[in-house]
Protein backbone atom coordinates (compact mmCIF):
# COMPACT_ATOMS: atom_id res chain seq x y z
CA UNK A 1 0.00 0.00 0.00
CA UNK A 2 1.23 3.17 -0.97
CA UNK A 3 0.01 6.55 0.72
CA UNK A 4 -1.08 9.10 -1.63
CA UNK A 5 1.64 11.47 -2.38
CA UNK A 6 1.97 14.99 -1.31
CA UNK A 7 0.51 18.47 -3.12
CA UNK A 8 0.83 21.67 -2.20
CA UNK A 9 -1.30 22.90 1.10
CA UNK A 10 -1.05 19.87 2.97
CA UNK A 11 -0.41 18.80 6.34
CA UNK A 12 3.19 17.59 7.44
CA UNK A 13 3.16 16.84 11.37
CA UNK A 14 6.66 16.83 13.09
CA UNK A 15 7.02 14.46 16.37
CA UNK A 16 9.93 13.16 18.24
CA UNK A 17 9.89 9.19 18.75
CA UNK A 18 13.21 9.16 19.57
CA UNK A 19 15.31 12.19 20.89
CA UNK A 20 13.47 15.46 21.44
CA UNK A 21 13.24 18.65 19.35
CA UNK A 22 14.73 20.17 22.54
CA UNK A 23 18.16 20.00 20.99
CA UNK A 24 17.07 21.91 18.04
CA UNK A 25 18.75 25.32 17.93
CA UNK A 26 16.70 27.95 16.76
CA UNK A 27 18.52 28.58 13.90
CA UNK A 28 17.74 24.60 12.95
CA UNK A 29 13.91 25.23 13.19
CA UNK A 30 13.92 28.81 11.04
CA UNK A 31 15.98 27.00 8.34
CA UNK A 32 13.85 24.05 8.09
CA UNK A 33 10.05 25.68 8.55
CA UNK A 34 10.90 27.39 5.49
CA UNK A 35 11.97 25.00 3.79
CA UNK A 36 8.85 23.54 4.35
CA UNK A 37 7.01 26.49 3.52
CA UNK A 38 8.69 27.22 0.17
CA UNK A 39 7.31 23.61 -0.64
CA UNK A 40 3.91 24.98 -0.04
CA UNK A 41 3.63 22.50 3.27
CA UNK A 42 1.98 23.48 6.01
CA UNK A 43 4.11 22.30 9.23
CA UNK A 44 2.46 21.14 12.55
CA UNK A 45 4.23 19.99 15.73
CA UNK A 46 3.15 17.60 18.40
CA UNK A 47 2.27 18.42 21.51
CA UNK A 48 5.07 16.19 23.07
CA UNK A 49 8.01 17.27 21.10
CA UNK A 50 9.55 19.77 23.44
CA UNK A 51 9.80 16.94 26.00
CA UNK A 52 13.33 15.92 27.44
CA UNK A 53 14.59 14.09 30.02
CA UNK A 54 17.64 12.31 31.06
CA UNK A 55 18.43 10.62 28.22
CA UNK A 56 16.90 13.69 25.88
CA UNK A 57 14.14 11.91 24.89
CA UNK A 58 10.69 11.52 26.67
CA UNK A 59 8.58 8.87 27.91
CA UNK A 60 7.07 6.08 26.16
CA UNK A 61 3.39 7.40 26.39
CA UNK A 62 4.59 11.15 25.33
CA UNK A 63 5.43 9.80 22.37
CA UNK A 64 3.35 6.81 21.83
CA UNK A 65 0.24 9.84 21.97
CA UNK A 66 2.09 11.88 19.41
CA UNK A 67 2.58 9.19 16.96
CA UNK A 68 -1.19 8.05 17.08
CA UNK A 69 -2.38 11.65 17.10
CA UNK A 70 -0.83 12.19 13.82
CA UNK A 71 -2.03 9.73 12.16
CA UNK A 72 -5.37 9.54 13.15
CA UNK A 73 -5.70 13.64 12.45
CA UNK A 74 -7.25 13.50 8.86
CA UNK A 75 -5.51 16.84 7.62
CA UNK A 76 -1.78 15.34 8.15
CA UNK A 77 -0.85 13.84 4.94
CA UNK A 78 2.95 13.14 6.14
CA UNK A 79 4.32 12.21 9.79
CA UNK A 80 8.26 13.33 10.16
CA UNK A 81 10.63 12.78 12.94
CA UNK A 82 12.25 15.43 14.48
CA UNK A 83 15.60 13.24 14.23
CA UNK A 84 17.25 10.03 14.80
CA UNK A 85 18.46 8.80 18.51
CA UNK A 86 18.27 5.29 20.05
CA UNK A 87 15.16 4.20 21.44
CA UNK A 88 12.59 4.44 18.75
CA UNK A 89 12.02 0.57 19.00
CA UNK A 90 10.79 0.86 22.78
CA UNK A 91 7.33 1.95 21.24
CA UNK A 92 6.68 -0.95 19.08
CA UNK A 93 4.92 -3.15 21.31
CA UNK A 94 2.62 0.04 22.35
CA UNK A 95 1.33 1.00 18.76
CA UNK A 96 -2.29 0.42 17.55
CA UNK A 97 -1.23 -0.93 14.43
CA UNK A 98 -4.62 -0.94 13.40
CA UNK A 99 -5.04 2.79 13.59
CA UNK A 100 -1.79 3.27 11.32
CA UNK A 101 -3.23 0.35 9.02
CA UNK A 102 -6.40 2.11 8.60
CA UNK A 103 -4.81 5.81 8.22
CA UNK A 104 -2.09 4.97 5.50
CA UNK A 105 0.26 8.63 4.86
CA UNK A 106 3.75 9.25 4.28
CA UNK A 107 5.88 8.18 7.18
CA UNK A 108 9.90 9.54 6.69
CA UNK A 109 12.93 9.66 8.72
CA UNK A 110 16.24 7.60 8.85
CA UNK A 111 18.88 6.62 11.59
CA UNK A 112 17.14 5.12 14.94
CA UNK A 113 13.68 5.03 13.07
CA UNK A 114 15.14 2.56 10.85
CA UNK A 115 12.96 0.75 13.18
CA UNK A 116 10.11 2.40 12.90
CA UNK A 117 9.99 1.99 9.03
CA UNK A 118 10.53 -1.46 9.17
CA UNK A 119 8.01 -2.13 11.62
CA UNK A 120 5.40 0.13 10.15
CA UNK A 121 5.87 -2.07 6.72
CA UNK A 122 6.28 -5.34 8.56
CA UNK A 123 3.06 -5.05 10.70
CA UNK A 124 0.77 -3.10 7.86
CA UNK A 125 1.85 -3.15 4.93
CA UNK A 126 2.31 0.29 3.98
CA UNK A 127 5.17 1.65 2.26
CA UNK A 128 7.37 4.32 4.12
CA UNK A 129 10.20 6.44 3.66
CA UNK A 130 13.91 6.22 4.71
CA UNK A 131 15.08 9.83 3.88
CA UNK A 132 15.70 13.23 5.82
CA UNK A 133 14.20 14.19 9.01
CA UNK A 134 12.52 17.04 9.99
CA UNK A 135 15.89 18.63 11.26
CA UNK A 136 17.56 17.77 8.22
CA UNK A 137 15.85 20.55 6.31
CA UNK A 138 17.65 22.53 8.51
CA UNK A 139 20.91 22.68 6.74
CA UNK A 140 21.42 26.14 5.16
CA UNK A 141 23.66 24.94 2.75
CA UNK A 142 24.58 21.92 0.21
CA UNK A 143 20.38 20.95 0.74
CA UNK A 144 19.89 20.73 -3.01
CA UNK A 145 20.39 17.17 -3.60
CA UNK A 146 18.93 16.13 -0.58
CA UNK A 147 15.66 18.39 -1.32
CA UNK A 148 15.70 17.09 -5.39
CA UNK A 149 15.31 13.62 -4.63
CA UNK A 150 12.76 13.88 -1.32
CA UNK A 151 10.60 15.54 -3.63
CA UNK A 152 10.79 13.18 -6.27
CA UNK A 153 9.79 10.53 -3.53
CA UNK A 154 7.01 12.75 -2.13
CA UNK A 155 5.41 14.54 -4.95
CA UNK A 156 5.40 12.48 -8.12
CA UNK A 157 4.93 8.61 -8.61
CA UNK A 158 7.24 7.91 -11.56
CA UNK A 159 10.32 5.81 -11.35
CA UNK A 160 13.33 7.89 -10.57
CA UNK A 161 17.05 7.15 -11.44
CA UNK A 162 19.72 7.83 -8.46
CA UNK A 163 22.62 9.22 -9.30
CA UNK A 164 25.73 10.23 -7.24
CA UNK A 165 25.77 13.37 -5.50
CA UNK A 166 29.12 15.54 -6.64
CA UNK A 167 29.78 16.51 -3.09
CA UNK A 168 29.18 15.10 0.03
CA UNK A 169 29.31 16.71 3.78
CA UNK A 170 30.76 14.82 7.26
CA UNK A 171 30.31 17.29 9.42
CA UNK A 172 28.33 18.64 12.06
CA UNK A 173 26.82 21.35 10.34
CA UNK A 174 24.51 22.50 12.82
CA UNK A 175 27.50 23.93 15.19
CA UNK A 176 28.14 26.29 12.28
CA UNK A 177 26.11 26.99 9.69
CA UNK A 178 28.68 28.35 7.52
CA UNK A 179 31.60 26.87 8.32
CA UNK A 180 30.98 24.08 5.62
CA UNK A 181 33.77 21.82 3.97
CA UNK A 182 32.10 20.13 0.99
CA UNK A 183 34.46 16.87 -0.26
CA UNK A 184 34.37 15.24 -3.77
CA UNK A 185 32.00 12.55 -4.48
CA UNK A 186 33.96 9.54 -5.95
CA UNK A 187 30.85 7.91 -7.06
CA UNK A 188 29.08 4.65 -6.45
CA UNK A 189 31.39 1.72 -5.81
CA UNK A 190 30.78 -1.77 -7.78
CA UNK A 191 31.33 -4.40 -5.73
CA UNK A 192 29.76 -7.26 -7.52
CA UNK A 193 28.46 -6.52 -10.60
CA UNK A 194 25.06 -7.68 -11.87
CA UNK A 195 21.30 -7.05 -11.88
CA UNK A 196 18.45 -7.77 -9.61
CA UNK A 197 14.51 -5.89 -9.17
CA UNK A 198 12.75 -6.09 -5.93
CA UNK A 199 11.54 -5.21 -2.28
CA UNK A 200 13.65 -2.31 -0.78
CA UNK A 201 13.96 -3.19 3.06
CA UNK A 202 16.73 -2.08 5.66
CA UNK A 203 18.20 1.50 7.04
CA UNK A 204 20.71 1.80 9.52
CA UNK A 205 22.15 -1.91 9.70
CA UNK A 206 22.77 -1.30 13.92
CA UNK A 207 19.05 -0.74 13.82
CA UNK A 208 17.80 -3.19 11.64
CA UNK A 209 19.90 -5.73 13.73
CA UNK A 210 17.62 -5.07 16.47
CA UNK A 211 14.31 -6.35 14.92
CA UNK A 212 15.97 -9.71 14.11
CA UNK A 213 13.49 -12.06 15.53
CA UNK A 214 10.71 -9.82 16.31
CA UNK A 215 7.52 -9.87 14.49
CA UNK A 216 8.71 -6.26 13.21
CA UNK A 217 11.45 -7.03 10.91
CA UNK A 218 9.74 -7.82 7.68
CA UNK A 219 9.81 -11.16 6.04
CA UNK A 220 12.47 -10.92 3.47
CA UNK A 221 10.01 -12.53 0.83
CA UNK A 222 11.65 -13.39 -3.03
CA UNK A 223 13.88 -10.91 -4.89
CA UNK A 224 14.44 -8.45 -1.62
CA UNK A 225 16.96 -5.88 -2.17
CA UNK A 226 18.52 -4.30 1.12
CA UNK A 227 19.96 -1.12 1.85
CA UNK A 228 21.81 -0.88 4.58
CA UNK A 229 24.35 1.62 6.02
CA UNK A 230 25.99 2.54 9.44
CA UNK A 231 26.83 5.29 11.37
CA UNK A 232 30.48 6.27 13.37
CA UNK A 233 29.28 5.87 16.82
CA UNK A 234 31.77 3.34 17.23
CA UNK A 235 34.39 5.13 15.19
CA UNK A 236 37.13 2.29 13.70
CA UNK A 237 35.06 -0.11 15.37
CA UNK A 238 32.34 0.38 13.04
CA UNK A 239 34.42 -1.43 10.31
CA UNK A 240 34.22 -4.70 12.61
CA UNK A 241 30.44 -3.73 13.40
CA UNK A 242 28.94 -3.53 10.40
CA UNK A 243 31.12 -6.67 9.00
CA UNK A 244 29.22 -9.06 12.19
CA UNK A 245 25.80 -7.46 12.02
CA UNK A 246 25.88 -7.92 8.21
CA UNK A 247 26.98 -11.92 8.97
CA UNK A 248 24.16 -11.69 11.39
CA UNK A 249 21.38 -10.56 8.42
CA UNK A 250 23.28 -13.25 6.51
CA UNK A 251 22.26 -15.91 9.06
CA UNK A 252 18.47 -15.30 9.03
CA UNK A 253 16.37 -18.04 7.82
CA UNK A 254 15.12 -16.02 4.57
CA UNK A 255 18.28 -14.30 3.60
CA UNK A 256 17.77 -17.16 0.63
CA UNK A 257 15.92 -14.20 -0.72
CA UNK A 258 17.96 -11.41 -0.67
CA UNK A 259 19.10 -10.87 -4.71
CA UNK A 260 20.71 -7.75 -4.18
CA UNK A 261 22.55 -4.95 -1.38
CA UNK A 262 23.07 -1.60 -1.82
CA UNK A 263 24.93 0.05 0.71
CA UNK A 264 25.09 3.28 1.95
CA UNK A 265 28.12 6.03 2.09
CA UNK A 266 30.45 5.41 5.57
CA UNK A 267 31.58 8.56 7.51
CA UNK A 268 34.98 9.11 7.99
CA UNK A 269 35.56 8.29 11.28
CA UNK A 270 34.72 5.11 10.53
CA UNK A 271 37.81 4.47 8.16
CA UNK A 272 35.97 2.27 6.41
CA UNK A 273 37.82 2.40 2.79
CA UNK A 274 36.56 0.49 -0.75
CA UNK A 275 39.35 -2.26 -0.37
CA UNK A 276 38.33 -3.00 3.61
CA UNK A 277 34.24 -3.39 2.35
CA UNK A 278 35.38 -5.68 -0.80
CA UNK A 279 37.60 -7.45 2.02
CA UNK A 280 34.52 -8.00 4.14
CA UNK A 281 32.35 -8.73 0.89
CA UNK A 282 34.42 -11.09 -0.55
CA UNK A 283 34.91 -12.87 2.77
CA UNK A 284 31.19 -14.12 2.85
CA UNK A 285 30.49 -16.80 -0.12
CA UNK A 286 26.75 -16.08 -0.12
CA UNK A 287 26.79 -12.86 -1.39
CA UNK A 288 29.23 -13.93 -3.97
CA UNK A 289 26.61 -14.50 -7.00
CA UNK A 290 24.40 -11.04 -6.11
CA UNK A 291 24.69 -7.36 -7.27
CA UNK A 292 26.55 -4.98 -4.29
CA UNK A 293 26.90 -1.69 -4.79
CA UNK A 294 28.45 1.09 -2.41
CA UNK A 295 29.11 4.47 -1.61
CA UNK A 296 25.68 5.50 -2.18
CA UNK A 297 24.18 9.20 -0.75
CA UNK A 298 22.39 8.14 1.94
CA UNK A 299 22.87 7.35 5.76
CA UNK A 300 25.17 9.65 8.44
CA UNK A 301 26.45 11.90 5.54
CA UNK A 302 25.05 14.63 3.42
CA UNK A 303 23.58 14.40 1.28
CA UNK A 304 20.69 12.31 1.55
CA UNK A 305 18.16 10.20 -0.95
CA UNK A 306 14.90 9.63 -0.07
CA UNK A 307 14.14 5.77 -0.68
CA UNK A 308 10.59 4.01 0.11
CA UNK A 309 10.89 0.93 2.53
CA UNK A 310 8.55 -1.78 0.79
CA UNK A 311 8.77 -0.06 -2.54
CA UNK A 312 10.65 -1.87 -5.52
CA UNK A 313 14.01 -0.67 -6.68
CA UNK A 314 15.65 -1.81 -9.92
CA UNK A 315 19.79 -2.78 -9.86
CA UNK A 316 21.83 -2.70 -12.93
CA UNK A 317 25.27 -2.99 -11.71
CA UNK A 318 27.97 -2.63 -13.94
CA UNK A 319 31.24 -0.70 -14.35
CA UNK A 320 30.23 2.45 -16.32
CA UNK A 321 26.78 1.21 -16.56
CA UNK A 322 25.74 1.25 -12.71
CA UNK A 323 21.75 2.60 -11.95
CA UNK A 324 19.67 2.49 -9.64
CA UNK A 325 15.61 3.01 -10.36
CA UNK A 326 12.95 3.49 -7.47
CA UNK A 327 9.31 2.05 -8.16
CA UNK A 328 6.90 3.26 -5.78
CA UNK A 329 3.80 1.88 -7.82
């Protein structure tokens, strides 16, 4: 099920399921509500958001309230996070599933709510969005990319191509607005070359993880592409982190299914580098025969794509011939 896509005028309502707008400067907010505006969006807040306690987030029912108010309020047409964090799954087992079934909108954010979009697919069906978060919009500059392909996503329901940004960011931008180092794009990196069409599932990989055997990670049914990508928390670490929770996904009972991976770009802290992920890659014999591609704008750098979780996505993999093609219909 896909929600219907946004026009001009509607309804987006902001809420915090994971860490509160409290730590949103200001400047942030401005930045982003136009943003919004110039879309011709109207922008709504729950009444929880400002909530924050000792772990800057708020309690289960604060938000719990928030999400259901949203999307049982007939005039939202979208529901965005205020941002990422780390406790986004502790609401799963307290959401009336059958009031998001039977109020189907646009659902977007990325990071910790990796398990929300997941879960939201998994338990009804409806097709969400991994992509920029309400605070995201809040970048003054290098949004352009980010802002070309969320409306592409959002507004319009024709296949799209990806291509590679020219820049990224790995920085945090929201200490200084202006002080912004932009860094050359090397492009997408072809692991294994090849071509596969089907289910997009995944998000943040150290999020993902979490739903293994839950009844919110989805079944990965025939030809299910995953995108996956991971953050710098643990800085060099994250190289050995992402290599065990990817054996992990490897290790689930329908990973028979899986044709294809695309992977997300790695911060730099991480030090991941092309010839450590082909290491890790290469080390695993059952991805050997599928498509892998890398180094793709979306995850803990900017800037971001917008991709829908439970939508189709078509691979073509090659060297000089590499695409990537998202089917919402």
């Amino acid at each position: 099920m896909v929600p219907e896509k946004l026009e001009q005028g509607d309804e987006v309502r902001v809420i915090a399921p994971s860490q509160s707008m409290a730590i949103i400067s200001n400047e942030t907010r401005e930045i982003a509500n136009k943003r919004f505006e110039d879309m011709g969006l109207k922008i709504t807040f729950g009444k929880h958001v400002e909530e924050s306690d000792m772990v800057r987030s708020s309690s289960v029912e604060s938000r719990i309230e928030d999400l259901h108010n949203a999307f049982a309020d007939k005039n939202v047409k979208a529901v965005l996070p205020v941002i990422g964090g780390f406790n986004s799954n502790q609401l799963l087992d307290y959401i009336d599933w059958d009031l998001i079934k039977n109020n189907p909108k646009i659902f977007c954010g990325y990071s910790d709510i990796t398990a929300l979009n997941n879960a939201i697919y998994a338990k009804t069906g409806i097709v969400n969005y991994s992509g920029p978060a309400y605070s995201t919009f809040g970048q003054k500059k290098h949004f352009e990319y980010t802002l070309e392909y969320f409306k592409k996503a959002m507004f319009k329901s024709e296949e799209f191509e990806i291509k590679p940004s020219d820049e990224f960011t790995d920085d945090r931008w929201y200490l200084n607005q202006e002080d912004r180092k932009p860094i050359k794009n090397e492009g997408f990196w072809i692991i294994n070359e090849g071509e596969a069409e089907g289910k997009i599932l995944g998000g943040n990989i150290s999020t993902f993880y979490l739903l293994n055997g839950t009844q919110y990670r989805p079944e990965f049914t025939k030809d299910t592409i995953l995108f996956l990508e991971d953050d710098e928390w643990l800085g060099e670490d994250t190289i050995l982190s992402f290599d065990r929770n990817l054996q992990s996904l490897i290790s689930q009972n329908d990973f028979d299914n899986v044709s294809g991976i695309v992977i997300g770009r790695f911060q730099l802290n991480s030090k991941m580098t092309r010839e450590k992920l082909d290491f890790i890659i290469n080390g695993k014999k059952e991805l050997k025969d599928m498509p892998i591609i890398a180094n793709i704008d979306f995850g803990h750098t900017s800037p971001l794509i917008t991709l829908p979780i439970g939508g189709r996505v078509s691979l073509v993999v090659e060297n000089n011939n590499d695409k990537i093609k998202m089917i919402t219909l």
